[in-house]
PDB file of N, CA and C in Angstrom:
ATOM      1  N   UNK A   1       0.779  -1.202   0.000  1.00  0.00           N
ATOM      2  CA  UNK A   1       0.000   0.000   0.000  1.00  0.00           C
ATOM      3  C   UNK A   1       0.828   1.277   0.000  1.00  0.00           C
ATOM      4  N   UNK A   2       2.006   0.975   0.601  1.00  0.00           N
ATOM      5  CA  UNK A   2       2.870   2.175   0.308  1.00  0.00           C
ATOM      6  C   UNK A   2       3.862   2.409  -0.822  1.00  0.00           C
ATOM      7  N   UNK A   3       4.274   1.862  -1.706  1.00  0.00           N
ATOM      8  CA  UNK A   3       4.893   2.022  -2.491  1.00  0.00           C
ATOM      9  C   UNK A   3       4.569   2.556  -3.734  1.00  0.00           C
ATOM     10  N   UNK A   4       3.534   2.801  -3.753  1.00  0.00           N
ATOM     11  CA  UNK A   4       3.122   4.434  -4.946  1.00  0.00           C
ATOM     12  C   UNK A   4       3.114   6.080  -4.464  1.00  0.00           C
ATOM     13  N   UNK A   5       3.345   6.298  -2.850  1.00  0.00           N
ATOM     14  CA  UNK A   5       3.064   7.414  -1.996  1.00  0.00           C
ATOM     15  C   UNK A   5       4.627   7.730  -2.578  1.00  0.00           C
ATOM     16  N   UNK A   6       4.666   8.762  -3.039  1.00  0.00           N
ATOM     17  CA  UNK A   6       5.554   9.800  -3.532  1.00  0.00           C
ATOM     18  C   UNK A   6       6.631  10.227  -2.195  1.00  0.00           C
ATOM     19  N   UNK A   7       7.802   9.850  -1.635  1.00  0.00           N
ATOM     20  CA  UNK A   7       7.998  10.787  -0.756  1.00  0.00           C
ATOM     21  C   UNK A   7       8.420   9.696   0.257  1.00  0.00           C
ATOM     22  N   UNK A   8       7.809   8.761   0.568  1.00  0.00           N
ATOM     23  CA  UNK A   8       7.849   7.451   1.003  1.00  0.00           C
ATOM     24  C   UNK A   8       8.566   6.389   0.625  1.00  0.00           C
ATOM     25  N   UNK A   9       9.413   5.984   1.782  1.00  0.00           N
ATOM     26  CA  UNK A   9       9.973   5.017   0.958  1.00  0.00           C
ATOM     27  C   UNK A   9      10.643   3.708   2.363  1.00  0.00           C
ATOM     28  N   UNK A  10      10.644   2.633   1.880  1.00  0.00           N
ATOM     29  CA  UNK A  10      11.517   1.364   2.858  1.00  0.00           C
ATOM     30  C   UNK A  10      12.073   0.431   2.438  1.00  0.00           C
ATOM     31  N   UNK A  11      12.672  -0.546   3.151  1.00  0.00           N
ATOM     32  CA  UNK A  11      13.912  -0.896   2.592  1.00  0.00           C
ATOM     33  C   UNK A  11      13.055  -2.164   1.986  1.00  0.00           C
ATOM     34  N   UNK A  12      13.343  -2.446   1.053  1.00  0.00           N
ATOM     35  CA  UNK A  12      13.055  -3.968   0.073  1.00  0.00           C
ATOM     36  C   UNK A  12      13.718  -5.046   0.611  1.00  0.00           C
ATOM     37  N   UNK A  13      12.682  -6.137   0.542  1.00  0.00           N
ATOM     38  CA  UNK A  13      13.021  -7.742   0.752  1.00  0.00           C
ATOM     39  C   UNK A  13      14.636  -7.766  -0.061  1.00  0.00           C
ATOM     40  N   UNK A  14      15.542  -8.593   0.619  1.00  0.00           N
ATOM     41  CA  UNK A  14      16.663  -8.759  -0.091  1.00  0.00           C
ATOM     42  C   UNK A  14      16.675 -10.036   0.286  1.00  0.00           C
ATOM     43  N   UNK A  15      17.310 -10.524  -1.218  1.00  0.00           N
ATOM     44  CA  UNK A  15      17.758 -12.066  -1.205  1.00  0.00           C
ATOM     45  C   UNK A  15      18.676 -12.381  -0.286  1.00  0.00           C
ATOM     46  N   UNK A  16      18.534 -13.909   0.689  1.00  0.00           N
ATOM     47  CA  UNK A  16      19.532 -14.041   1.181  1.00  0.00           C
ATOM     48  C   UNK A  16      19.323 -13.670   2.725  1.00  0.00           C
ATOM     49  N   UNK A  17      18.701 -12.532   2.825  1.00  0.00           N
ATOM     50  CA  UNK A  17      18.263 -12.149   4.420  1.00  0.00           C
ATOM     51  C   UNK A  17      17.070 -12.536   4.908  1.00  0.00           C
ATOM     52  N   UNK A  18      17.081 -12.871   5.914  1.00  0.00           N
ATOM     53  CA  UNK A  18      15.853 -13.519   6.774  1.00  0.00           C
ATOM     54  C   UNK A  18      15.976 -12.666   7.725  1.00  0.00           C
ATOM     55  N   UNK A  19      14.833 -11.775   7.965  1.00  0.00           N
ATOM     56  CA  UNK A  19      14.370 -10.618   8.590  1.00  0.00           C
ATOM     57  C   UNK A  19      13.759 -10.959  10.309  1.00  0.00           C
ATOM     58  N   UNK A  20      13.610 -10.432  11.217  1.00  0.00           N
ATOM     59  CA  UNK A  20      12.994 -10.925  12.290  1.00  0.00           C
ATOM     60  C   UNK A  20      11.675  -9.879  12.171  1.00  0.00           C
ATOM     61  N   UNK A  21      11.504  -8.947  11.642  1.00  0.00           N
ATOM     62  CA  UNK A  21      10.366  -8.153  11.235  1.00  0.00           C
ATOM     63  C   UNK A  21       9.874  -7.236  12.729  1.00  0.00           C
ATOM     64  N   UNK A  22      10.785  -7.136  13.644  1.00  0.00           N
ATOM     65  CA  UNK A  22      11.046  -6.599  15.083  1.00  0.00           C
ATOM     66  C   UNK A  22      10.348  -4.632  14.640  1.00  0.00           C
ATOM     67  N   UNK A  23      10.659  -4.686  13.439  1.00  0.00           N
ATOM     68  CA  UNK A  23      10.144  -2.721  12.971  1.00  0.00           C
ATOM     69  C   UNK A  23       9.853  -2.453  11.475  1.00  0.00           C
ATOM     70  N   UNK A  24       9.363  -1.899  11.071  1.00  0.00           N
ATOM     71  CA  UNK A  24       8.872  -1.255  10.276  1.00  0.00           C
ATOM     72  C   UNK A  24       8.980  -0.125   9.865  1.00  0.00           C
ATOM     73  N   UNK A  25      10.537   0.486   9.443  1.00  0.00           N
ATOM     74  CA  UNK A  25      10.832   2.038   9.171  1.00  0.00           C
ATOM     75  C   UNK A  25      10.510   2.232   8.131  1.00  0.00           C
ATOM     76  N   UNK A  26       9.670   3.382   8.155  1.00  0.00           N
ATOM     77  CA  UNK A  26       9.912   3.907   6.574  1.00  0.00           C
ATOM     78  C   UNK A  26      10.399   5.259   6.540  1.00  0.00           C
ATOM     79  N   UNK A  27      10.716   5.960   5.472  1.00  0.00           N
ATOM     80  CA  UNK A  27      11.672   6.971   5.491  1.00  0.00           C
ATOM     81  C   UNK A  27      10.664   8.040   4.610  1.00  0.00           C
ATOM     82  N   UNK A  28      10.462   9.328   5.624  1.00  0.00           N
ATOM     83  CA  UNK A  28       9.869  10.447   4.554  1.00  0.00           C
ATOM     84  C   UNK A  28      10.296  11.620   4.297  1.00  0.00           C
ATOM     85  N   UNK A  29       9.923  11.576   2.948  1.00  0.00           N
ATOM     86  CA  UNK A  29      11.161  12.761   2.628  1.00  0.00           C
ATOM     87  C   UNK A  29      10.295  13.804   1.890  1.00  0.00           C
ATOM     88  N   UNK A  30      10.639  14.803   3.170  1.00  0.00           N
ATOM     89  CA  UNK A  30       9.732  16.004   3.306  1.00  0.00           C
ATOM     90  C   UNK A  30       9.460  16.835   2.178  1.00  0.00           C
ATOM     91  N   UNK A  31      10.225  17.346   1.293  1.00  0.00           N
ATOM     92  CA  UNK A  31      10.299  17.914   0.270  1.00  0.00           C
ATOM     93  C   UNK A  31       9.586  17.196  -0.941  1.00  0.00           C
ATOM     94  N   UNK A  32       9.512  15.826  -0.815  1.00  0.00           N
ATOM     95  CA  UNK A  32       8.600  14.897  -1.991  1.00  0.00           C
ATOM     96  C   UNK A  32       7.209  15.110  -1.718  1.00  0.00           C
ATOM     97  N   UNK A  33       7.282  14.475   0.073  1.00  0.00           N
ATOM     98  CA  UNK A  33       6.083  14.335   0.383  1.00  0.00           C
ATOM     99  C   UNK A  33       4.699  15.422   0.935  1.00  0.00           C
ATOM    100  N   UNK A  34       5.946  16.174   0.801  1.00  0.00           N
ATOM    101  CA  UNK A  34       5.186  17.824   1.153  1.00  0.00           C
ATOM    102  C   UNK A  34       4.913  17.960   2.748  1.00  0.00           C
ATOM    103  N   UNK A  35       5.343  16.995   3.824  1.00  0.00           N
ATOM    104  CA  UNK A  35       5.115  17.431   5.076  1.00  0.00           C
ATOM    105  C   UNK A  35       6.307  16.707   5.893  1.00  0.00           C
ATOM    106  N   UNK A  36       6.413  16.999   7.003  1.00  0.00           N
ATOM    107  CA  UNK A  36       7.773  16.397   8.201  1.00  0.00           C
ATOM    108  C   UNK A  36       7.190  14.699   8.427  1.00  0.00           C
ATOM    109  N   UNK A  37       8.495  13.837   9.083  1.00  0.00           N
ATOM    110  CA  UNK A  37       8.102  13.214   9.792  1.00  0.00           C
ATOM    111  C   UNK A  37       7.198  13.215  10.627  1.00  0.00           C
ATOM    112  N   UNK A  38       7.349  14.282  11.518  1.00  0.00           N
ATOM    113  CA  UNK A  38       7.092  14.824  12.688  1.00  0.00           C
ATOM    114  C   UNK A  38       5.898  15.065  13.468  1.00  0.00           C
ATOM    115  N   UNK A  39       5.175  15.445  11.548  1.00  0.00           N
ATOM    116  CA  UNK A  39       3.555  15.966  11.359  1.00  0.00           C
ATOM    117  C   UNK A  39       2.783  14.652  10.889  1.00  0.00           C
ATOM    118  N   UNK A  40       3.765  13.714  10.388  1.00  0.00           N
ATOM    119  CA  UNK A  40       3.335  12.398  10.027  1.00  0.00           C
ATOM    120  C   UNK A  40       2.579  11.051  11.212  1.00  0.00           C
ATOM    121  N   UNK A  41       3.485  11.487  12.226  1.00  0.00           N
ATOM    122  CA  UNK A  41       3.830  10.918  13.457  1.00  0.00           C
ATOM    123  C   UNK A  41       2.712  11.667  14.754  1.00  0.00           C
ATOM    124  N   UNK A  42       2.647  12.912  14.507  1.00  0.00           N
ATOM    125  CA  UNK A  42       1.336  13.704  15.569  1.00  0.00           C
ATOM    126  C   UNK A  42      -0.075  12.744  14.894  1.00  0.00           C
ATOM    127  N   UNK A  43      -0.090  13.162  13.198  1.00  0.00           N
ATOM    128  CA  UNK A  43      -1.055  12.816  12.724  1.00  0.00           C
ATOM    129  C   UNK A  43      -1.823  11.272  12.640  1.00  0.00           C
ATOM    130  N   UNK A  44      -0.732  10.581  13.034  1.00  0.00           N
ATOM    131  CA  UNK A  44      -1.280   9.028  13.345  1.00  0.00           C
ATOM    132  C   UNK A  44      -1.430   8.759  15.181  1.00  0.00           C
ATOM    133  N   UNK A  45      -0.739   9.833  15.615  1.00  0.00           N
ATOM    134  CA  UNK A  45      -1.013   9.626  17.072  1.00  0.00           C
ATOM    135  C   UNK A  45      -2.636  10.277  17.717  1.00  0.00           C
ATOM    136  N   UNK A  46      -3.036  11.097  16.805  1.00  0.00           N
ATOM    137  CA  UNK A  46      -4.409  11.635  16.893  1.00  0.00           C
ATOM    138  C   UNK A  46      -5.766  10.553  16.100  1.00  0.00           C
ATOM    139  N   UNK A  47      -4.859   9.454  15.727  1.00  0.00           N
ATOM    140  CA  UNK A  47      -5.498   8.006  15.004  1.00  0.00           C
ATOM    141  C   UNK A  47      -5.458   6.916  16.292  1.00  0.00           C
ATOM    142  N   UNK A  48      -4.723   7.214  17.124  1.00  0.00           N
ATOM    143  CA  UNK A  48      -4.079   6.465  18.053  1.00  0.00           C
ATOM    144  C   UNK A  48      -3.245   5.222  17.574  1.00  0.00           C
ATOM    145  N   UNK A  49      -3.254   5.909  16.467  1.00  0.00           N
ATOM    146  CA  UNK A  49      -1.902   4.970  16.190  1.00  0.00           C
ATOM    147  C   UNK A  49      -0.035   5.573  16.538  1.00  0.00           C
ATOM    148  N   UNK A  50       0.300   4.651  17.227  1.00  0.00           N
ATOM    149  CA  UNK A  50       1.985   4.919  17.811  1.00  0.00           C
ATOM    150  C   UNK A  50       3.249   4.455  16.751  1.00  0.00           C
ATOM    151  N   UNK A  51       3.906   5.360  16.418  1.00  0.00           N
ATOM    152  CA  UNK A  51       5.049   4.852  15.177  1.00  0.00           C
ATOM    153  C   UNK A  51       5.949   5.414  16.521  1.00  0.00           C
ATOM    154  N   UNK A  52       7.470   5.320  15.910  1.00  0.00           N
ATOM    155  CA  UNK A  52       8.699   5.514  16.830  1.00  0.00           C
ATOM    156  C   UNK A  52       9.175   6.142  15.927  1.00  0.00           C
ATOM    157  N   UNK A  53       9.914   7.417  16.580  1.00  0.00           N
ATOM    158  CA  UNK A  53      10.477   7.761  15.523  1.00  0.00           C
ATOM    159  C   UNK A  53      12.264   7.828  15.979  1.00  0.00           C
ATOM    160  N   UNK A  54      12.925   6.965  15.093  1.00  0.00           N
ATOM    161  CA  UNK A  54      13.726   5.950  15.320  1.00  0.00           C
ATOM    162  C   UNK A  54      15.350   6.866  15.297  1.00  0.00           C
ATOM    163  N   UNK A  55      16.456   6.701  15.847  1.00  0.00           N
ATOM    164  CA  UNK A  55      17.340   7.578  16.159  1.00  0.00           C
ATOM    165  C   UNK A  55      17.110   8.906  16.313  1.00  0.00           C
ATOM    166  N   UNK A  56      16.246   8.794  16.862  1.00  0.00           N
ATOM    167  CA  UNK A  56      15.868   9.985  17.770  1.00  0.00           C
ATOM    168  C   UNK A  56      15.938  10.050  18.954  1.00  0.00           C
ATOM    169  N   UNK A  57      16.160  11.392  19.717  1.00  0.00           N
ATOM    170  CA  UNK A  57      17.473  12.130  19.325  1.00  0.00           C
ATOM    171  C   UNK A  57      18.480  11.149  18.786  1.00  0.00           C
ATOM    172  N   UNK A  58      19.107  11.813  18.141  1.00  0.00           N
ATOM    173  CA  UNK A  58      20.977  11.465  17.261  1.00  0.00           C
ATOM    174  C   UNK A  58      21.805  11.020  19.065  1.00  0.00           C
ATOM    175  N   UNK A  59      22.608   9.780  19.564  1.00  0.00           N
ATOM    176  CA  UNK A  59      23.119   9.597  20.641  1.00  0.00           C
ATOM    177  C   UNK A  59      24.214  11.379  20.551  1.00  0.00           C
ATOM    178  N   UNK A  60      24.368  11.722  19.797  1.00  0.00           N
ATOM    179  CA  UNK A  60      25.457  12.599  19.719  1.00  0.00           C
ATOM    180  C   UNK A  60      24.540  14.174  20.355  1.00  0.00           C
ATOM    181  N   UNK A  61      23.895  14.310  20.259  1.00  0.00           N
ATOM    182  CA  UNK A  61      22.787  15.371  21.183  1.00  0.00           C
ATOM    183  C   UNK A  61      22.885  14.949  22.325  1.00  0.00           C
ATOM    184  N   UNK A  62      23.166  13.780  23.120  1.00  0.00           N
ATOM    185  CA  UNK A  62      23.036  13.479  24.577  1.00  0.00           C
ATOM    186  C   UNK A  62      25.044  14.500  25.134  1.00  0.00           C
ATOM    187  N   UNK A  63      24.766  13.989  26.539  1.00  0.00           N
ATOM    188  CA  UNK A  63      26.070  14.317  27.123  1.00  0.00           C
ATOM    189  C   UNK A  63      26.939  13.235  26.844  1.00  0.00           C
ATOM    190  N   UNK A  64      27.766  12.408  27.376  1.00  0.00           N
ATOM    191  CA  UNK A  64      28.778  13.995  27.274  1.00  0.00           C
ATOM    192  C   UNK A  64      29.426  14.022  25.424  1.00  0.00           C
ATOM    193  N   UNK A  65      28.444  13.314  24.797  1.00  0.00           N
ATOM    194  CA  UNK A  65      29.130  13.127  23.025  1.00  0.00           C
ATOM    195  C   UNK A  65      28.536  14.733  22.832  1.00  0.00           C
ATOM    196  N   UNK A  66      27.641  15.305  23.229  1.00  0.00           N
ATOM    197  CA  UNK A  66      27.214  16.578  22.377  1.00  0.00           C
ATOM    198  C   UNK A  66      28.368  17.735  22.885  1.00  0.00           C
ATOM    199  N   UNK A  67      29.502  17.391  23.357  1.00  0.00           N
ATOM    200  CA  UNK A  67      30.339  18.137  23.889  1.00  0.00           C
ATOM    201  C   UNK A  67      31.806  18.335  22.827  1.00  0.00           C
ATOM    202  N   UNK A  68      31.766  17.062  22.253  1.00  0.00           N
ATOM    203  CA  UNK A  68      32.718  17.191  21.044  1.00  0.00           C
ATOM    204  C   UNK A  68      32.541  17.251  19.602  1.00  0.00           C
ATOM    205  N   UNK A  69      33.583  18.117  19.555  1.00  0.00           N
ATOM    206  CA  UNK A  69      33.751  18.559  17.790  1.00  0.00           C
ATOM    207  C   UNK A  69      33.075  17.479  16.883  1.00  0.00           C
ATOM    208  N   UNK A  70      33.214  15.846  17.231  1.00  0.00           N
ATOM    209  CA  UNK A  70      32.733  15.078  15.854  1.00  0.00           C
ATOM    210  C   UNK A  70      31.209  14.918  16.024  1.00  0.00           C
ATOM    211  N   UNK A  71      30.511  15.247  17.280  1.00  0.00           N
ATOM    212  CA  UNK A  71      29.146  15.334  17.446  1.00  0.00           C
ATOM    213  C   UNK A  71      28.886  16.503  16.657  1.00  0.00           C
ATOM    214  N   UNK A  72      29.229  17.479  15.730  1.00  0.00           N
ATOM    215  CA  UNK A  72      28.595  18.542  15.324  1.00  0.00           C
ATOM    216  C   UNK A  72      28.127  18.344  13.858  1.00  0.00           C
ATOM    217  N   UNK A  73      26.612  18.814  14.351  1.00  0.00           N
ATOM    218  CA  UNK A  73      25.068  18.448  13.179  1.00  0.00           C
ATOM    219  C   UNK A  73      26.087  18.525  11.834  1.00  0.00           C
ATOM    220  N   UNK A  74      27.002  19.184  11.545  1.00  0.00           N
ATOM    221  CA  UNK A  74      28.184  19.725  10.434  1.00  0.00           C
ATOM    222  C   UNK A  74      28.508  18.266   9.708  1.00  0.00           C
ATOM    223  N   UNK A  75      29.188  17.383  11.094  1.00  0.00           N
ATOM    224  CA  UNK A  75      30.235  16.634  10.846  1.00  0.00           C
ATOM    225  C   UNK A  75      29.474  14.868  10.625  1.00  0.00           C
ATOM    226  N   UNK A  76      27.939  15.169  10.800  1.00  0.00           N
ATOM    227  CA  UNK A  76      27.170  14.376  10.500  1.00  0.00           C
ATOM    228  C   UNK A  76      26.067  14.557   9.695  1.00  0.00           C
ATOM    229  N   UNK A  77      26.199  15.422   8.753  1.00  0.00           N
ATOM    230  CA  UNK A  77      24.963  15.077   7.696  1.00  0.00           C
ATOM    231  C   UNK A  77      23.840  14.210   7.285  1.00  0.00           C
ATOM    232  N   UNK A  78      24.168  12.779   7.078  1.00  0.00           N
ATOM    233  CA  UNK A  78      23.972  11.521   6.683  1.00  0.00           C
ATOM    234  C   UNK A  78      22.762  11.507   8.030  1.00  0.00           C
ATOM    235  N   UNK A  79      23.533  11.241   9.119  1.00  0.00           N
ATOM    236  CA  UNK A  79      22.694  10.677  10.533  1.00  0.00           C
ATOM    237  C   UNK A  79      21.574  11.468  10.497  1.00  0.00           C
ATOM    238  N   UNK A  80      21.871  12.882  10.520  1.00  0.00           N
ATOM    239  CA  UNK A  80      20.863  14.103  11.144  1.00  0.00           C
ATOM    240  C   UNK A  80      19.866  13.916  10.357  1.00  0.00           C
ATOM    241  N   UNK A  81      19.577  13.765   8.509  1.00  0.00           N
ATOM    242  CA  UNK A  81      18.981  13.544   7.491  1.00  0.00           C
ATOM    243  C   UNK A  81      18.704  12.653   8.067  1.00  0.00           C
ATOM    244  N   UNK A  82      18.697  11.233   8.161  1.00  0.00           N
ATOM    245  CA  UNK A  82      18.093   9.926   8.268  1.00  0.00           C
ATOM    246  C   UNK A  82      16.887   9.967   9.544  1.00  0.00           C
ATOM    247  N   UNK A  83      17.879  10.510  10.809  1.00  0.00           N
ATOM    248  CA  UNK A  83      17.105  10.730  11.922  1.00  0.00           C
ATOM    249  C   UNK A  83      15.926  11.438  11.623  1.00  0.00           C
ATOM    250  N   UNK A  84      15.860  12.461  11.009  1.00  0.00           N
ATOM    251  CA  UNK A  84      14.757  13.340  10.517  1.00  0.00           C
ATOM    252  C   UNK A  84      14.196  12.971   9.783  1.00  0.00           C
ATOM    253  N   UNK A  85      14.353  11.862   9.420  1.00  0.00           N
ATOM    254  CA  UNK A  85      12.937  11.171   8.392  1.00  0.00           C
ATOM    255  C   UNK A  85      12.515   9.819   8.649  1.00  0.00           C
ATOM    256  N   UNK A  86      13.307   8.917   9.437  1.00  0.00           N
ATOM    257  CA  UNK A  86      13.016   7.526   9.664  1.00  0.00           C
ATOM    258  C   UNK A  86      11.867   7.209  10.832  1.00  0.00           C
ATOM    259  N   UNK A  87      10.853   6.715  10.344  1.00  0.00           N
ATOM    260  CA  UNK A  87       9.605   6.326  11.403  1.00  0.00           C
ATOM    261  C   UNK A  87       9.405   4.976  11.160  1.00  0.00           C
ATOM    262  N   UNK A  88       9.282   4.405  12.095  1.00  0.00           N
ATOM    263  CA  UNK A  88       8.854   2.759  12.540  1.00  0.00           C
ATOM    264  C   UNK A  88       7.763   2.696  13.069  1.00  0.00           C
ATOM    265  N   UNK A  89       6.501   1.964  11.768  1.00  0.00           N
ATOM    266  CA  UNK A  89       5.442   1.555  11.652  1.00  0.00           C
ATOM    267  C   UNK A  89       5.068   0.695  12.663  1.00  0.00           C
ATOM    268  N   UNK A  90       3.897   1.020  13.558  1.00  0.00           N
ATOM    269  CA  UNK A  90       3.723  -0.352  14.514  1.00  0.00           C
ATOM    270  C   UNK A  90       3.558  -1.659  13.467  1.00  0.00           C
ATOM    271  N   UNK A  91       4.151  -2.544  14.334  1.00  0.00           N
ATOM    272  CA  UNK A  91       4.432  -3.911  13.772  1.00  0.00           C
ATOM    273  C   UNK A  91       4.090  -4.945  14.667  1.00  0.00           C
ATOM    274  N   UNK A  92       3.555  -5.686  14.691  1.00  0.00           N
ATOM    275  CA  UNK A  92       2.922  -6.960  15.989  1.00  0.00           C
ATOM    276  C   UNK A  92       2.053  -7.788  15.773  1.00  0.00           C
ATOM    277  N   UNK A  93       2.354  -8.620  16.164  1.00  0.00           N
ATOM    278  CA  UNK A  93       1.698 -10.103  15.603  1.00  0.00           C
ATOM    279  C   UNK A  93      -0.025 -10.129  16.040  1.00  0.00           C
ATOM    280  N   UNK A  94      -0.869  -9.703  15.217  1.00  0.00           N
ATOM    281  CA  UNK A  94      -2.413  -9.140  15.594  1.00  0.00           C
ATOM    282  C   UNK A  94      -2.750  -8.042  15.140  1.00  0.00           C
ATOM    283  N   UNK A  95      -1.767  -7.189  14.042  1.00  0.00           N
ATOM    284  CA  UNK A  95      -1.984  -6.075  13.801  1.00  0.00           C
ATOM    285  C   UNK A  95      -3.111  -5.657  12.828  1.00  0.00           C
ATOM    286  N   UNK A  96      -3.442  -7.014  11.760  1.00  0.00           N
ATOM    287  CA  UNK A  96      -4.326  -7.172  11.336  1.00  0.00           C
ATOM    288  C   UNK A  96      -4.303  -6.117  10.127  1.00  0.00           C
ATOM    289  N   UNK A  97      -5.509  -6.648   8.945  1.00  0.00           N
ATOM    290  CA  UNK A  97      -5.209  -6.224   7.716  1.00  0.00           C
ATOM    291  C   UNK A  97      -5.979  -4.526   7.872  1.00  0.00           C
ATOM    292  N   UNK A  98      -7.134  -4.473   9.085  1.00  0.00           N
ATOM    293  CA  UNK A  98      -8.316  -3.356   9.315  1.00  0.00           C
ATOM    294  C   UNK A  98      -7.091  -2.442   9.585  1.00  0.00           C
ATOM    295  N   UNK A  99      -6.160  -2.605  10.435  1.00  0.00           N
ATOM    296  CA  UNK A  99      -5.090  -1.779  10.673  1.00  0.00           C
ATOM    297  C   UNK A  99      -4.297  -1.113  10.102  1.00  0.00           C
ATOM    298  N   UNK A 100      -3.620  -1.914   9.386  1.00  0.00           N
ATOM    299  CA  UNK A 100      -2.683  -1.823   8.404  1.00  0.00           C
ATOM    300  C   UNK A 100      -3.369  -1.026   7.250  1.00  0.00           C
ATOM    301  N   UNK A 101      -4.740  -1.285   6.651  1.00  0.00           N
ATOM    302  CA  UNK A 101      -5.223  -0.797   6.040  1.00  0.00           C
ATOM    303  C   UNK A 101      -5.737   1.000   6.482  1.00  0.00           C
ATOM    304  N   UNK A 102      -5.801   1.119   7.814  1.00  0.00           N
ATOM    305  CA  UNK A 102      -6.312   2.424   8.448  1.00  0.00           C
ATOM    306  C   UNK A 102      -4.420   3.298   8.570  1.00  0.00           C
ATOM    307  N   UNK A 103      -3.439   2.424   8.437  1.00  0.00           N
ATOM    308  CA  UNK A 103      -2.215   3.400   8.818  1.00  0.00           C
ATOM    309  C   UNK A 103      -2.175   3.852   6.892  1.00  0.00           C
ATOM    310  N   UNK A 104      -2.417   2.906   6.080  1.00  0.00           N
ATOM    311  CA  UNK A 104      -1.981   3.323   4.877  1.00  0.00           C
ATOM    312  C   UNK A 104      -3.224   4.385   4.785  1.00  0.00           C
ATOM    313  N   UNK A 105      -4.160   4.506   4.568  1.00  0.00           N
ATOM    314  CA  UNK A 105      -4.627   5.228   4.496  1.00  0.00           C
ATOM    315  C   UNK A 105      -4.459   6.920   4.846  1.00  0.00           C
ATOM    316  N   UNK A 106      -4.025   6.450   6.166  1.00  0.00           N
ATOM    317  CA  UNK A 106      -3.501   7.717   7.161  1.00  0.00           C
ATOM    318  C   UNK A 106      -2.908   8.478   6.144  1.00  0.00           C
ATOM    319  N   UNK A 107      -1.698   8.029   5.952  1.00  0.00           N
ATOM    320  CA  UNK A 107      -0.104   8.150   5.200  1.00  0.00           C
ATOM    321  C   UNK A 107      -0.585   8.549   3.356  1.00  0.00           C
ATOM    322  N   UNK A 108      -2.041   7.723   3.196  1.00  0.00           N
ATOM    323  CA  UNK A 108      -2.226   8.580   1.802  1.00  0.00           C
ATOM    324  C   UNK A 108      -2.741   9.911   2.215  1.00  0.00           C
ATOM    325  N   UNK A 109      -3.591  10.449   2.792  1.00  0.00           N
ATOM    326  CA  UNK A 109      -4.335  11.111   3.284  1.00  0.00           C
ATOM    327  C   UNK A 109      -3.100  12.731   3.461  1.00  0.00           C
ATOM    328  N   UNK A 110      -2.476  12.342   4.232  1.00  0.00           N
ATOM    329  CA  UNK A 110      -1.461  13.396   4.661  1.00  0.00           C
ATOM    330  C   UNK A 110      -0.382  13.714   3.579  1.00  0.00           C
ATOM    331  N   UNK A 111      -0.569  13.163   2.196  1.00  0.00           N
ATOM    332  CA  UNK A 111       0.269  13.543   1.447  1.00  0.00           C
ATOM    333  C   UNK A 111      -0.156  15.153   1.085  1.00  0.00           C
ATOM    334  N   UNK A 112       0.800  16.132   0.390  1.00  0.00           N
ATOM    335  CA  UNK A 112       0.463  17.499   0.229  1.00  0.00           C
ATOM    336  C   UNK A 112      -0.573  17.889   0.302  1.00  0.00           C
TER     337      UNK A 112
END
């Protein structure tokens, strides 16, 4: 259900790996999708639905790493980007298709 949402995106089945299916990130990218993680994540919590939103904070914002030079937002690009877009879909054995079907929905809904 998600893989036509513009903006949206997660990682593909790969040959060879056997997954434990423990999360469900998907990655949104604000400028495609026309809104934040952030607003993605209020907006399913007012569904009562709960996503995580996953390296969040960056460990390098805590003490005592936010104190040195290689903790700076500068010297990590990559992380800060990822952190700011990666959300983990509830995932659990009972989640059921009514569900799954009400988060995609959500996620079409909130596009631009």
């Amino acid at each position: 259900g998600l893989k036509d949402i513009e903006g949206i995106s997660y990682l593909e089945e790969m040959e060879g790996v056997e997954h434990n299916y423990a999360y469900f990130p998907i990655l949104i990218d604000k400028e495609k999708y026309g809104i934040s993680r952030d607003k993605v994540y209020d907006r399913l919590k007012e569904h009562n639905i709960y996503g995580r939103r996953y390296f969040y904070p960056l460990i390098s914002d805590f003490e005592p790493y936010n104190k040195l030079e290689s903790s700076a937002k500068d010297n990590l690009p990559v992380a800060v980007e990822k952190a700011d877009e990666v959300l983990c879909l509830p995932l659990y054995d009972g989640l059921g298709e009514e569900n799954i079907d009400k988060i995609v929905s959500i996620l079409k809904k909130s596009e631009k």
